[in-house]
Structures are given as C-alpha cells and as structure tokens.
C-alpha atoms as a PDB file:
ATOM      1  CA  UNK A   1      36.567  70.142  99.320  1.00  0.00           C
ATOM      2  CA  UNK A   2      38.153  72.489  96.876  1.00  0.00           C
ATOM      3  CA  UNK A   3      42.015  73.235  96.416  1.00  0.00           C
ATOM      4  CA  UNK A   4      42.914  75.976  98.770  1.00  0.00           C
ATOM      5  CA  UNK A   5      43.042  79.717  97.117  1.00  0.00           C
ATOM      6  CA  UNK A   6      46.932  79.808  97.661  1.00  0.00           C
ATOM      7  CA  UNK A   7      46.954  76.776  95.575  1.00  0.00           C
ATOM      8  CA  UNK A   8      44.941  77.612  92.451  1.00  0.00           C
ATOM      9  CA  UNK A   9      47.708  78.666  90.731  1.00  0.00           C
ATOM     10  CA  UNK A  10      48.384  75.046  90.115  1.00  0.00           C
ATOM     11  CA  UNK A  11      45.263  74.555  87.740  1.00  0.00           C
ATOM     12  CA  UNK A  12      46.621  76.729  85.164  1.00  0.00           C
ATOM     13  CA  UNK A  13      50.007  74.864  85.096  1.00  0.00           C
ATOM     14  CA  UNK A  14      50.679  72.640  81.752  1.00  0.00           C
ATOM     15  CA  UNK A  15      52.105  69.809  83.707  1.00  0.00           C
ATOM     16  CA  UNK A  16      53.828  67.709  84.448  1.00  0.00           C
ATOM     17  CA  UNK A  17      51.367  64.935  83.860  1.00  0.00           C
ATOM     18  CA  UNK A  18      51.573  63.800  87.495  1.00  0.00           C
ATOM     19  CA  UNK A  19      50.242  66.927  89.027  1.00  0.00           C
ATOM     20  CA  UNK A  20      47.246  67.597  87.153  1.00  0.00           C
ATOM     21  CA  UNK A  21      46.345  63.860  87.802  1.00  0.00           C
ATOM     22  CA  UNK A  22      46.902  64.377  91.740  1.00  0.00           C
ATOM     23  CA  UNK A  23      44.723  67.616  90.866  1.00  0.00           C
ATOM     24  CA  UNK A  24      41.845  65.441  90.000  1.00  0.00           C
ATOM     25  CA  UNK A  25      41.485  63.819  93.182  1.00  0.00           C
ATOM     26  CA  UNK A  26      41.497  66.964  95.219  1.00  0.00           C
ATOM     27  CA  UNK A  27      39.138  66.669  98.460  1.00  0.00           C
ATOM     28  CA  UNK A  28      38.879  62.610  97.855  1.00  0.00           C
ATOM     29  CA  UNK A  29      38.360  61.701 101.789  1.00  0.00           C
ATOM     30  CA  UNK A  30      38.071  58.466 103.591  1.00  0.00           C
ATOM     31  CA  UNK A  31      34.849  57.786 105.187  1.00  0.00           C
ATOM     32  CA  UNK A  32      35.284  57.341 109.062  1.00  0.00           C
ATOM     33  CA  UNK A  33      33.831  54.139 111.005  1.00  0.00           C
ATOM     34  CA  UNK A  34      33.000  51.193 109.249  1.00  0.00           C
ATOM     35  CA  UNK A  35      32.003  52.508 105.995  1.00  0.00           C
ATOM     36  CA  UNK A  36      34.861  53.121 103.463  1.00  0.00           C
ATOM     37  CA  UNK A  37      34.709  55.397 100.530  1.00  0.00           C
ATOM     38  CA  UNK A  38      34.025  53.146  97.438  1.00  0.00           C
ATOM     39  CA  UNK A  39      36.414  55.818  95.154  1.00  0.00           C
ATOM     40  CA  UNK A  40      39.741  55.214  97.093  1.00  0.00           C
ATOM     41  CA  UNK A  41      38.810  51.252  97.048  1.00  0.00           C
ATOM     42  CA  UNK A  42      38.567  51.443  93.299  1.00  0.00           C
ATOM     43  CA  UNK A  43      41.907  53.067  93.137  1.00  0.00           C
ATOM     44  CA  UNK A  44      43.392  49.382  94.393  1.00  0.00           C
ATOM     45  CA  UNK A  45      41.433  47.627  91.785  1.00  0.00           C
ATOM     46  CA  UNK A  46      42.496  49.990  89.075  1.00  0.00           C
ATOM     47  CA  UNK A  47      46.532  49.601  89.884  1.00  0.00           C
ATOM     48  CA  UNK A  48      46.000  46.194  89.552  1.00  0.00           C
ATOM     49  CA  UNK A  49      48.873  43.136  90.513  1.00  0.00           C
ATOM     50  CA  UNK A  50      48.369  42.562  94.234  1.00  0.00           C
ATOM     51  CA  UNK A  51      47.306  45.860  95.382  1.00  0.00           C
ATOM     52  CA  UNK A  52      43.548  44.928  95.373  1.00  0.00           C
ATOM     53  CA  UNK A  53      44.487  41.715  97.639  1.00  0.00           C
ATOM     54  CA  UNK A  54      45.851  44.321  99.611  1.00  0.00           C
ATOM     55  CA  UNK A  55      43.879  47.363 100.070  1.00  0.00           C
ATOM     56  CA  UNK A  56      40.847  46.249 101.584  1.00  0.00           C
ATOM     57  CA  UNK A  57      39.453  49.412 103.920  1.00  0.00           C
ATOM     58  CA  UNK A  58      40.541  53.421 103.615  1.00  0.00           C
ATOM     59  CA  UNK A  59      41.630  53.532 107.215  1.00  0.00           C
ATOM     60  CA  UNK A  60      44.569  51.296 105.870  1.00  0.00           C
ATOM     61  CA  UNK A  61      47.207  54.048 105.107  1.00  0.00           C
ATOM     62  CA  UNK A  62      46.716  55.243 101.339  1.00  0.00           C
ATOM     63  CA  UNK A  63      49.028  57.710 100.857  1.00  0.00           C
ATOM     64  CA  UNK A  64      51.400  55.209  98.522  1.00  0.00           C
ATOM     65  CA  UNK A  65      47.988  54.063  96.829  1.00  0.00           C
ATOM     66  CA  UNK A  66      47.035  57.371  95.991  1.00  0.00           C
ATOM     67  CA  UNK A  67      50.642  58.217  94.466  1.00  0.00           C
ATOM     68  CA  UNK A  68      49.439  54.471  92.679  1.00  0.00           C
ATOM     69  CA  UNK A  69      46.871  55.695  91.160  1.00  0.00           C
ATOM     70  CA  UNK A  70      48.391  58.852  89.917  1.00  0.00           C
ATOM     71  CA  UNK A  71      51.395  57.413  88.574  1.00  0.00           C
ATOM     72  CA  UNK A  72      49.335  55.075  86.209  1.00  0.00           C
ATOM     73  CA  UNK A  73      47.075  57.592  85.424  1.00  0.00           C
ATOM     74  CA  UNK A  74      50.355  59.663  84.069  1.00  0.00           C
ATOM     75  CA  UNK A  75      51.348  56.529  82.405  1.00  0.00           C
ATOM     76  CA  UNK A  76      54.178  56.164  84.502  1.00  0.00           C
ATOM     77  CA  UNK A  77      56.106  52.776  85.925  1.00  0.00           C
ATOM     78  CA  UNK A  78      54.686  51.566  89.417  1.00  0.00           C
ATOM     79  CA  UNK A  79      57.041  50.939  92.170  1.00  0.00           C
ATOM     80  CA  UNK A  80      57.125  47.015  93.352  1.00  0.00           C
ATOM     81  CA  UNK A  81      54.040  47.040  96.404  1.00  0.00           C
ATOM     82  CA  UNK A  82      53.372  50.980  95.507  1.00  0.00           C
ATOM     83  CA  UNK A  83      51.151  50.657  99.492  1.00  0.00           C
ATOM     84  CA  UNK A  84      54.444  51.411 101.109  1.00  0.00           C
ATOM     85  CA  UNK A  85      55.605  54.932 101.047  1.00  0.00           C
ATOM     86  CA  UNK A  86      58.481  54.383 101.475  1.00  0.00           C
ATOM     87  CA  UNK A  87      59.366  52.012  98.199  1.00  0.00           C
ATOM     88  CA  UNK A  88      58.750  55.223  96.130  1.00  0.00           C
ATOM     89  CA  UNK A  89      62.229  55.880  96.897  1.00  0.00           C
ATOM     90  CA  UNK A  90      62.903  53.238  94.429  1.00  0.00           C
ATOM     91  CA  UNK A  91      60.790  55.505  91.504  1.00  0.00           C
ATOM     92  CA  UNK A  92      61.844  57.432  88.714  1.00  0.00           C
ATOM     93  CA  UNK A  93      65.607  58.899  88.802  1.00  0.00           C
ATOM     94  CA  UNK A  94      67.017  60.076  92.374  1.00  0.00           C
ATOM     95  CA  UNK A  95      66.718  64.109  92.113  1.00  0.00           C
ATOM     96  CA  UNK A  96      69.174  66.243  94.847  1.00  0.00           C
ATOM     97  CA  UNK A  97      67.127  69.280  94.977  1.00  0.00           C
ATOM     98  CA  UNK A  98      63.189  68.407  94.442  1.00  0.00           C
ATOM     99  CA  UNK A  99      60.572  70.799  91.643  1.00  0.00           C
ATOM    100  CA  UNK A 100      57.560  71.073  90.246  1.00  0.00           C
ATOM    101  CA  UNK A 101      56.247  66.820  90.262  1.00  0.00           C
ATOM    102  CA  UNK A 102      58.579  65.115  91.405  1.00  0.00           C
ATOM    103  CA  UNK A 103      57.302  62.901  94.346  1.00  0.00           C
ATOM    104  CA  UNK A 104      59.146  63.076  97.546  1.00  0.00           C
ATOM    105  CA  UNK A 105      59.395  60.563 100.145  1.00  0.00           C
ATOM    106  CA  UNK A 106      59.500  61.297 103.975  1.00  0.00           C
ATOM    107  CA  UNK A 107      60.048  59.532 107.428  1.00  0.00           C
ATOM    108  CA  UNK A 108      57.614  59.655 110.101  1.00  0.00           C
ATOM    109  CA  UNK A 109      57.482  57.651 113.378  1.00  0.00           C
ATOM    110  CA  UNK A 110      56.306  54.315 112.389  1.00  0.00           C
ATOM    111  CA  UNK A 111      56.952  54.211 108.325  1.00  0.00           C
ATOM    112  CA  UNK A 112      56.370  56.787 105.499  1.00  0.00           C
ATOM    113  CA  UNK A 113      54.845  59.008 103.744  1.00  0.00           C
ATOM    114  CA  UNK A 114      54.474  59.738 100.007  1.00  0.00           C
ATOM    115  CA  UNK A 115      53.465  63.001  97.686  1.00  0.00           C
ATOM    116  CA  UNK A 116      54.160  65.512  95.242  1.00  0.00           C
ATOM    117  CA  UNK A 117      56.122  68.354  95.293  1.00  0.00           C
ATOM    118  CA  UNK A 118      53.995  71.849  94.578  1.00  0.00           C
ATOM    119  CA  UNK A 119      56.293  74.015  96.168  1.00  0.00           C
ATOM    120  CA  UNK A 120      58.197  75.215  99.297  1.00  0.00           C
ATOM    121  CA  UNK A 121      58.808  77.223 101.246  1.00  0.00           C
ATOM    122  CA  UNK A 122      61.711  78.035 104.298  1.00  0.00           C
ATOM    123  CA  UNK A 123      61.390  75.616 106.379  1.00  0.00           C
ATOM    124  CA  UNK A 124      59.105  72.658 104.408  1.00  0.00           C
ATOM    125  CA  UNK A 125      57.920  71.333 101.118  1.00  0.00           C
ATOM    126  CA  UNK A 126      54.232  72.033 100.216  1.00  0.00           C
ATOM    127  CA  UNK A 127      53.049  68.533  99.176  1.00  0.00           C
ATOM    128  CA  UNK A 128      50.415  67.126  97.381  1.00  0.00           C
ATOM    129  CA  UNK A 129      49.474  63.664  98.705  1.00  0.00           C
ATOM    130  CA  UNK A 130      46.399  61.578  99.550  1.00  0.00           C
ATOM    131  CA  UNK A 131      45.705  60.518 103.189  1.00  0.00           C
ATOM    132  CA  UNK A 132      46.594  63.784 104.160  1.00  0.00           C
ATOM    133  CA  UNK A 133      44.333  64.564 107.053  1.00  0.00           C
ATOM    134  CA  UNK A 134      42.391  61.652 105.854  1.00  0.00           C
ATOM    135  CA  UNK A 135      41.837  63.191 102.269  1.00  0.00           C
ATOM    136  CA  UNK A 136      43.769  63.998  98.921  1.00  0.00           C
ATOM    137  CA  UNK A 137      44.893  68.372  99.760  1.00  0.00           C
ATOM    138  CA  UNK A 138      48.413  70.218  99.897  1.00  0.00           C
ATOM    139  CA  UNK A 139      49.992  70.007 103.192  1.00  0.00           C
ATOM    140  CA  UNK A 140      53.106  71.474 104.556  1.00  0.00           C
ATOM    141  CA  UNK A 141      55.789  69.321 105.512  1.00  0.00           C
ATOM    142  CA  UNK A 142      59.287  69.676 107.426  1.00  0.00           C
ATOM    143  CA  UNK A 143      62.422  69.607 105.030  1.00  0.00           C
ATOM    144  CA  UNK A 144      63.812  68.092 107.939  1.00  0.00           C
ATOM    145  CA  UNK A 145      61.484  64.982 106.975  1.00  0.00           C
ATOM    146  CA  UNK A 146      62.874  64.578 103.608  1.00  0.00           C
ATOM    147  CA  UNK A 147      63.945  60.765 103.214  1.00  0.00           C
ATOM    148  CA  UNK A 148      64.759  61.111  99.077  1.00  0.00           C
ATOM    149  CA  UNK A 149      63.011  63.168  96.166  1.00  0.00           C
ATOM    150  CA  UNK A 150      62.556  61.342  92.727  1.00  0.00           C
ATOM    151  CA  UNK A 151      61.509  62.519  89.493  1.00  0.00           C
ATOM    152  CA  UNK A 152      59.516  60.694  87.086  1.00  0.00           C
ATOM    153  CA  UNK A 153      61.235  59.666  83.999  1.00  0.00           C
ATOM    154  CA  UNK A 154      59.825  61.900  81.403  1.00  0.00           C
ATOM    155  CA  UNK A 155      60.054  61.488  77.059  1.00  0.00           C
ATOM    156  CA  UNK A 156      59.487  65.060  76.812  1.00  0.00           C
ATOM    157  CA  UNK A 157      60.090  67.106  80.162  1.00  0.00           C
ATOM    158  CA  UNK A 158      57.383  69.767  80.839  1.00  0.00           C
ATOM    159  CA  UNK A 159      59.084  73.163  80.472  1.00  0.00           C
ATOM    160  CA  UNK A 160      57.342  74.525  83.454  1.00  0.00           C
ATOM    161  CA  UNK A 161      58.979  71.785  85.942  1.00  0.00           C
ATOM    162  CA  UNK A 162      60.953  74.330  88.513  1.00  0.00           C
ATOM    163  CA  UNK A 163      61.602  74.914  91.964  1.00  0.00           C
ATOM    164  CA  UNK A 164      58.033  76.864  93.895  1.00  0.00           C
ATOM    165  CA  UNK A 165      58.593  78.900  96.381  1.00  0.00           C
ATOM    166  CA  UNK A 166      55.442  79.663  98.352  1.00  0.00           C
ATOM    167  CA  UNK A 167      54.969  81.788 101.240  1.00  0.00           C
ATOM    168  CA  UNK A 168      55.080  80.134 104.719  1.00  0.00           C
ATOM    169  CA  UNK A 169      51.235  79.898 105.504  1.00  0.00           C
ATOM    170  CA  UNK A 170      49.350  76.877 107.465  1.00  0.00           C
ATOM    171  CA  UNK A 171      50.934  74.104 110.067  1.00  0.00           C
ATOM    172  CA  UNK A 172      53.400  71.884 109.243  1.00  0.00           C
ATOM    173  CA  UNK A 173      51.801  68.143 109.338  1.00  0.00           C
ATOM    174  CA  UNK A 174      53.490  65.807 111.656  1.00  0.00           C
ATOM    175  CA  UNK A 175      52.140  62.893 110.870  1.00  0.00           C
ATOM    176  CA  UNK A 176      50.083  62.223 108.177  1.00  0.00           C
ATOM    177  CA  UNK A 177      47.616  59.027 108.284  1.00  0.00           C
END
C-alpha cells in the first residue's frame, strides 16, 4: 500500500521529524489469523523498557506502539507504557488548536486512539496513525473525538508546522483497531 494521491503532498514537506518517520511506515499491516507481521513485532523490541514484555501479537492494539516507534525514531521522549493511547496525552507540551505533527489523542468506546495530525478538514482531523484499518494510512477522524492535541518539544521548530486544511473526502473512522 502506497499513501493515497490526496496525501502525496506530504512527501515533499521538510518536517517535522515525526511525520516523515510515520511516512516511512506507510501501508505496514498486521497479518490476520495466527501469523503476525514480524515488522510491527520488531517495533516493541526496538522501543525497548517493557514494551517488548508487552507486545506480543499485532492483533493487540498498536496504534500507541506505532506512535512508539515514531517518536524514537524522531529522537523524541517516550510517554511512560507508550501501548496506551491514551498516555500520549501526557507527551510533549498541551497544544489548543492542533498543526502540522503534533499527535492527537482521541476517545473511542472502550479506550483510545493515537496519531498524527496531517490536516483537517470541517468536520475531522486527517490523521496519520498505525492500526488504522489494521495498517499504518491517513484516516479521517471526528473533531468531536478529540480527547487533547500535543506537540512535540522541538530545539529548532520546522517552519512549515501549520494548520492543513484538506478537502472533506473519504469516511470518517469510528473505531479504529
């Protein structure tokens, strides 16, 4: 899988850091059944601490491990058990109004979820995130949703960080696993 024409635009961006990491990983999909894809099982290994102990099989939700693996990638600090989505909230600096990187949090009946802001649009945020449909893609997502937005905690900060606004194409997920 290939990032969606809509989306190329993001290729040619400079940064931030975060984002062309997540870019990487675009079309990464679990395996269904009881075979697991080896890739997203490395990603455990790679974060290191306890997350290996952890992360055993790809049907286990890896949205916050994918957000894991990007975040050390960018050389950025890992949330405390980065597997929960919804301990991102604790990342970076709180941000009121979300652009170009920073990772947004969201509810969702029975926990979280966790991406990356590429844009948005009237009525939700276009995020990148893994476990998306079962792989790493851009999905749309309700504003409504919205639990906090962070932004990573930059030396320099990319001059091209901004809000996106896309047009309002594709469903909105409601529930991503």
């Amino acid at each position: 899988m290939t990032l969606e024409q809509r989306y190329l635009w993001l290729e040619r961006e400079p940064g931030p850091r975060m984002i062309k990491e997540a870019l990487k990983l675009i079309g990464t999909t679990e395996l269904s059944g009881n075979k697991h894809n080896v890739t997203i099982i490395s990603w455990a290994k790679e974060v290191g601490e306890n997350v290996a102990d952890v992360y055993k099989a790809d049907e286990i939700p890896w949205c916050g491990l994918f957000l894991a693996i990007v975040a050390k990638r960018a050389q950025k600090k890992l949330v405390k058990d980065p597997l929960w989505a919804l301990n991102w909230s604790t990342f970076g600096a709180r941000k009121e109004t979300p652009e170009l990187g920073d990772v947004l949090v969201f509810t969702r009946k029975g926990g979280g979820h966790v991406g990356l802001y590429t844009g948005e649009d009237e009525e939700a945020y276009h995020v990148l995130g893994g476990n998306q449909a079962d792989c790493v893609c851009i999905k749309r997502i309700a504003k409504l949703r919205l639990y906090v937005a962070r932004t990573p905690l930059y030396r320099s900060r990319p001059t091209n960080i901004r809000k996106v606004f896309l047009s309002k194409t594709g469903l909105v997920s409601d529930n991503e696993r």
